[in-house]
Each structure stands twice: as C-alpha cells, then as structure tokens.
N, C-alpha and C. Protein backbone atom coordinates (compact mmCIF):
# COMPACT_ATOMS: atom_id res chain seq x y z
N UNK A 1 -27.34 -167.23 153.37
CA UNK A 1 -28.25 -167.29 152.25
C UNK A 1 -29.37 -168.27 152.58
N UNK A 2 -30.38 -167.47 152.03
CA UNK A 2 -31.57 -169.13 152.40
C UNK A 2 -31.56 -169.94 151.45
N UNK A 3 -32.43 -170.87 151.90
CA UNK A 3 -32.73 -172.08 150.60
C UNK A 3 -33.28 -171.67 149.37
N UNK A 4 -34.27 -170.92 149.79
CA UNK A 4 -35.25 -170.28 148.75
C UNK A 4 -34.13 -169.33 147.44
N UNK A 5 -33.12 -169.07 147.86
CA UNK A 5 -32.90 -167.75 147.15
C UNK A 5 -31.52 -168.44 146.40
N UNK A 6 -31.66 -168.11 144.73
CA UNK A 6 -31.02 -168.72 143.70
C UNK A 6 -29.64 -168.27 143.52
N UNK A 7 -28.77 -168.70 143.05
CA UNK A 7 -27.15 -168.24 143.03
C UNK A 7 -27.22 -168.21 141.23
N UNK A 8 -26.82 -167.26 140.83
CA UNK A 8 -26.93 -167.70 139.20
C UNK A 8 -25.29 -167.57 139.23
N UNK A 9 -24.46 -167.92 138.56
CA UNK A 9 -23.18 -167.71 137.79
C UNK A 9 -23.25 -167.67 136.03
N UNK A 10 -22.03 -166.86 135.93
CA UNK A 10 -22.16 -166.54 134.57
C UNK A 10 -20.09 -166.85 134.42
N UNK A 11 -20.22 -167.31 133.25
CA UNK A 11 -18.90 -167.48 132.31
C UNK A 11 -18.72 -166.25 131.70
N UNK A 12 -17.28 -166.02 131.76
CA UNK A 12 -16.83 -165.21 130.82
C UNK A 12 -15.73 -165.26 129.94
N UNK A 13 -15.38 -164.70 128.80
CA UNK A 13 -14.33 -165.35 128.46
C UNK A 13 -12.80 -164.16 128.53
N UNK A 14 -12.05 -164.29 128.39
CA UNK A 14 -11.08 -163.65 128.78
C UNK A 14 -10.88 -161.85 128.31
N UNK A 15 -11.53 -162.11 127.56
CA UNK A 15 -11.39 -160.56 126.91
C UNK A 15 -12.90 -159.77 127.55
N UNK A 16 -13.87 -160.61 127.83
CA UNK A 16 -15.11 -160.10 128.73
C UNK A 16 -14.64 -159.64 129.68
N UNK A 17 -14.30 -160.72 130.60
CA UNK A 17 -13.48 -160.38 131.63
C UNK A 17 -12.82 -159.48 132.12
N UNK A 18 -11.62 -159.06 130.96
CA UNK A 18 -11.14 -157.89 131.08
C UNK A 18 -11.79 -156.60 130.73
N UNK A 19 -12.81 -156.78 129.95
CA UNK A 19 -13.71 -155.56 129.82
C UNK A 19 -14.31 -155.17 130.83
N UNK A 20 -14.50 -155.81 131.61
CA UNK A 20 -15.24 -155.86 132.84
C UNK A 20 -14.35 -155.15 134.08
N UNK A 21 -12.85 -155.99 134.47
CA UNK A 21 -12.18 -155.54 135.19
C UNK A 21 -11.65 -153.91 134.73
N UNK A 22 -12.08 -153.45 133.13
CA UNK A 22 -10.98 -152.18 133.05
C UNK A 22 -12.20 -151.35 133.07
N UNK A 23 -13.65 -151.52 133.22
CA UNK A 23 -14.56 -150.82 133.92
C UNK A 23 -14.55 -150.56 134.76
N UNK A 24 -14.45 -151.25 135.82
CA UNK A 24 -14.35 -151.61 137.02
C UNK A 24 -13.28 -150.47 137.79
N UNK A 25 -12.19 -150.70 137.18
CA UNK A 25 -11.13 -149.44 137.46
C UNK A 25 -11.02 -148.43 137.20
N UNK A 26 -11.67 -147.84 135.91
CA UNK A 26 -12.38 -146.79 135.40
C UNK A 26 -13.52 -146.30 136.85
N UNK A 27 -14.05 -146.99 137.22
CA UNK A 27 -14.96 -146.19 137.75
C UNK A 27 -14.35 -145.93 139.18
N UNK A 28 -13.31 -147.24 139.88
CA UNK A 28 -13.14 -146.23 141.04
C UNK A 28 -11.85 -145.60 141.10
N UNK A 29 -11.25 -145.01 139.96
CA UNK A 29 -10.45 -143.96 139.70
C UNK A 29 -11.25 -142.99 139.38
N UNK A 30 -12.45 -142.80 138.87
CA UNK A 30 -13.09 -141.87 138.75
C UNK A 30 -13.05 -141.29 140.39
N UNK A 31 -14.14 -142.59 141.66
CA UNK A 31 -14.42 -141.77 142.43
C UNK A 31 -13.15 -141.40 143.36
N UNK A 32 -12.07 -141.93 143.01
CA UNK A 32 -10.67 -141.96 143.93
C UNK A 32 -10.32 -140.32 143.81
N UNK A 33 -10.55 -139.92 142.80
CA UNK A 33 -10.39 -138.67 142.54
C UNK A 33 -11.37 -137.43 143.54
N UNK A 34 -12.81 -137.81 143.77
CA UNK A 34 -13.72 -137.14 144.03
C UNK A 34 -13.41 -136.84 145.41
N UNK A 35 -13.84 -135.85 146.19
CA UNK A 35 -13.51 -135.78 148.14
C UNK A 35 -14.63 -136.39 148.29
N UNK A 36 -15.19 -136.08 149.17
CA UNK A 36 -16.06 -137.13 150.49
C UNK A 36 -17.17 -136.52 149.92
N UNK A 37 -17.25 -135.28 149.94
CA UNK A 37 -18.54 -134.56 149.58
C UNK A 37 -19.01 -135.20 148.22
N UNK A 38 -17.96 -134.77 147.29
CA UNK A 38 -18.42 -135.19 145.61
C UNK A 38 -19.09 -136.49 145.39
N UNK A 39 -18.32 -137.77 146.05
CA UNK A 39 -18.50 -139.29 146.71
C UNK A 39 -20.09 -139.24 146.57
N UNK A 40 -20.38 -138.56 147.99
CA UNK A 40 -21.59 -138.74 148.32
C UNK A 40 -22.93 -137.85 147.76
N UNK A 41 -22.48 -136.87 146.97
CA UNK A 41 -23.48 -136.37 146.57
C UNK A 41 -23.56 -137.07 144.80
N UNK A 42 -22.72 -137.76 144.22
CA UNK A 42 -22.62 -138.62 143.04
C UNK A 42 -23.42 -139.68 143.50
N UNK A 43 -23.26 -140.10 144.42
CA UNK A 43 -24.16 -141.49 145.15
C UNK A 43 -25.27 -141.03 145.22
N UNK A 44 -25.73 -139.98 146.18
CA UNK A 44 -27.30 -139.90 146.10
C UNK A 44 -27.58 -139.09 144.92
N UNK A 45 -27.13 -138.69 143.82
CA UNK A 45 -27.96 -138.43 142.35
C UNK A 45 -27.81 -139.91 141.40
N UNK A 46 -27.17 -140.34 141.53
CA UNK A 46 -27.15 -141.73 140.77
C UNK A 46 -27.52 -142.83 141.32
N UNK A 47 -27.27 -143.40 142.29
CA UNK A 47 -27.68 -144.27 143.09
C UNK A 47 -28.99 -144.70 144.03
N UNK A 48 -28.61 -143.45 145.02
CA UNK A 48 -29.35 -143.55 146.27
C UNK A 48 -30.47 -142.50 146.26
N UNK A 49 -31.31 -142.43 145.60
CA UNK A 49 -31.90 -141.15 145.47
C UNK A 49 -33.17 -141.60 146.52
N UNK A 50 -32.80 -140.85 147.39
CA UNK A 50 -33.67 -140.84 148.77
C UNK A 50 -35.19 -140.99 149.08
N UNK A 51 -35.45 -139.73 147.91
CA UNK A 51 -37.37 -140.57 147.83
C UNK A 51 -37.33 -142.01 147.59
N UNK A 52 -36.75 -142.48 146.84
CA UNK A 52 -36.99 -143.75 146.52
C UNK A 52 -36.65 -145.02 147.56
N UNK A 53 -35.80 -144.35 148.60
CA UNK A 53 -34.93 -145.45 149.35
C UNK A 53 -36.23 -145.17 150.47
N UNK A 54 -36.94 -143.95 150.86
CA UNK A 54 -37.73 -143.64 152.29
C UNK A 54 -39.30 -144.39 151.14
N UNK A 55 -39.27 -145.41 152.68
CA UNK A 55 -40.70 -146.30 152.39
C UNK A 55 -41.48 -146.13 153.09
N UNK A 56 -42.59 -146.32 153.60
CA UNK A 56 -44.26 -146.54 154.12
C UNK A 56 -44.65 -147.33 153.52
N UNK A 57 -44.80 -148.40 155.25
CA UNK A 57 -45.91 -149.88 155.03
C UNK A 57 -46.49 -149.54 156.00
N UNK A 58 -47.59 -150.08 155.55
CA UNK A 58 -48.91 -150.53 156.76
C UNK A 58 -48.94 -152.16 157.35
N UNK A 59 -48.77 -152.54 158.27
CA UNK A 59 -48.78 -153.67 159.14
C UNK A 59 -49.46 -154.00 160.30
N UNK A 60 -50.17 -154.67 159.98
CA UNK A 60 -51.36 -154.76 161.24
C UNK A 60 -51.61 -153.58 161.61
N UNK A 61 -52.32 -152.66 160.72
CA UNK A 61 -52.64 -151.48 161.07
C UNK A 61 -52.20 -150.33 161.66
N UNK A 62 -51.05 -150.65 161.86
CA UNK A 62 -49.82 -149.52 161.74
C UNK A 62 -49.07 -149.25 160.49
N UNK A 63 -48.69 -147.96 160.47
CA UNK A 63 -47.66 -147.34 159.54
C UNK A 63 -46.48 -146.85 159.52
N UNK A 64 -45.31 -147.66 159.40
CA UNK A 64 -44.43 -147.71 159.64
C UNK A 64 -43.73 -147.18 158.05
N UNK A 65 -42.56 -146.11 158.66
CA UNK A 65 -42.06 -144.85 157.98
C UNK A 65 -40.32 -145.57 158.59
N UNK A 66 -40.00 -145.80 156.96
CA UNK A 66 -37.80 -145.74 156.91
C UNK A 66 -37.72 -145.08 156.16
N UNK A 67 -36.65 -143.91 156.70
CA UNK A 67 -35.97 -142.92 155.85
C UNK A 67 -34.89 -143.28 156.02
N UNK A 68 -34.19 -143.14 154.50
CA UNK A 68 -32.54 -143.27 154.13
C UNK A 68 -32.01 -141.94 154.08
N UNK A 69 -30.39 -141.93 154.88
CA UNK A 69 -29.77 -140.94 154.83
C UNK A 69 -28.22 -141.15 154.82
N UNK A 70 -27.71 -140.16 153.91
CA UNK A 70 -26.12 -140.09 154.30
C UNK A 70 -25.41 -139.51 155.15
N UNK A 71 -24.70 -140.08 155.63
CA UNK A 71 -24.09 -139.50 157.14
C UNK A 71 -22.55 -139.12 156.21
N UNK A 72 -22.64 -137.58 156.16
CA UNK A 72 -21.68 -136.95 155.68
C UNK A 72 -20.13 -137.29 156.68
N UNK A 73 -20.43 -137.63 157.87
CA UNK A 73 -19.24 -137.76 158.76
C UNK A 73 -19.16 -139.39 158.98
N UNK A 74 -19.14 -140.00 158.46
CA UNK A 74 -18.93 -141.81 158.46
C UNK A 74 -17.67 -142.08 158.14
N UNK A 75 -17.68 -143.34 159.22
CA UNK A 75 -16.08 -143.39 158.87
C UNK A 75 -15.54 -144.00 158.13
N UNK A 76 -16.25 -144.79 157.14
CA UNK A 76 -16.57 -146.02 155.88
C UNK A 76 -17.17 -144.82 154.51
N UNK A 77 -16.42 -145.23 153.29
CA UNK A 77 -17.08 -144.54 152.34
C UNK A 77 -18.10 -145.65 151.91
N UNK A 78 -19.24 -144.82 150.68
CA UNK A 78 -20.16 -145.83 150.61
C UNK A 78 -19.23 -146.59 149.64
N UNK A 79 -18.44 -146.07 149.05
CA UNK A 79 -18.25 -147.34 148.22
C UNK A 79 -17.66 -148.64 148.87
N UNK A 80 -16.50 -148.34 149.75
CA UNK A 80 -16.07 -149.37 150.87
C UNK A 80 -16.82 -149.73 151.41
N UNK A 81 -18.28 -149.73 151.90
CA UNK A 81 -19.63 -149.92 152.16
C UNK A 81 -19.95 -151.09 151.29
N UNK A 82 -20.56 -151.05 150.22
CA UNK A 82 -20.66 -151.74 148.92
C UNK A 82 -19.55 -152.94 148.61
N UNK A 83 -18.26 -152.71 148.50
CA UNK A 83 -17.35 -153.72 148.27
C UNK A 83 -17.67 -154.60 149.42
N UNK A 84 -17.76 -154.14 150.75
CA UNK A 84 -17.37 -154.88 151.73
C UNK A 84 -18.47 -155.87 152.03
N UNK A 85 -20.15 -155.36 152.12
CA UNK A 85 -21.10 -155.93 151.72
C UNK A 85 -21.21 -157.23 150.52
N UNK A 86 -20.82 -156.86 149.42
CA UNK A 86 -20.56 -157.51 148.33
C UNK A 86 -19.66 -158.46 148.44
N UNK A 87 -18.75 -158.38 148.97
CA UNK A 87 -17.63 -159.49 149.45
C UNK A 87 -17.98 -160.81 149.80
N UNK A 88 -19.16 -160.46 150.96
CA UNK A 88 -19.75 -161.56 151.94
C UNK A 88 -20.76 -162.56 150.73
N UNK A 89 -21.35 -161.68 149.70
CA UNK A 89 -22.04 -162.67 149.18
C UNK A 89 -21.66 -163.94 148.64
C-alpha cells in the first residue's frame, strides 16, 4: 500500500454483521450452483462488462489500447480471483 492511499474501517454491530455474513453466503451459493459458463457470463453482464473494462490513452503521443477478456479455460474462477486478491488487502 502507499502512503498516499487511505485505509477507512467501519464498526459493525453484531446483527450488521451477520446481515452481512448471510449475504455473503447467499451469494456464493448462488454462484456454487452455476457451471463455469453461467459463472462467467453472470460476471461479464453484471460486473465486468467489457466496453467498459477496454480503455484508450494517449501518452506522449501514442495510443495505447487494453482490452479485457475472459478466458473461458482458466484454471482460477473469477470469483476465487476476487477473494484471493481481496485477501491481500
């Protein structure tokens, strides 16, 4: 983390909390249910929606083009992607 960049924390109280954790399980029993395909095509209509992720900047007079994509054959789901990412913070 750099210096520059703020950590906020938040309190909760026990019944938040648990509102929180029985969301939480709600949603990945939802996708526990889904195959690989469903996974990833729920991700890029809700989530990852690709125009939005593929950018163009100009930099010192170049134009530089990132496109986002799902790799249907990965050996990580995105959500194990996400937790695992999220972990480190």
């Amino acid at each position: 983390m750099q210096d520059s960049e703020k950590v906020y924390k938040i309190e909760l109280t026990n019944e938040e909390f648990e509102f929180v954790e029985q969301l939480q399980n709600e949603y990945i029993e939802k996708l526990s249910k889904m195959t690989l395909e469903e996974r990833l095509q729920y991700f890029k209509e809700h989530y990852c929606l690709e125009q939005k992720l593929n950018i163009e900047k100009e930099i010192n007079g170049k134009i530089y083009k990132v496109n986002a994509y799902f790799n249907g054959q990965a050996e990580e789901s995105v959500l194990n992607t996400i937790f695992r990412l999220t972990k480190k913070l």
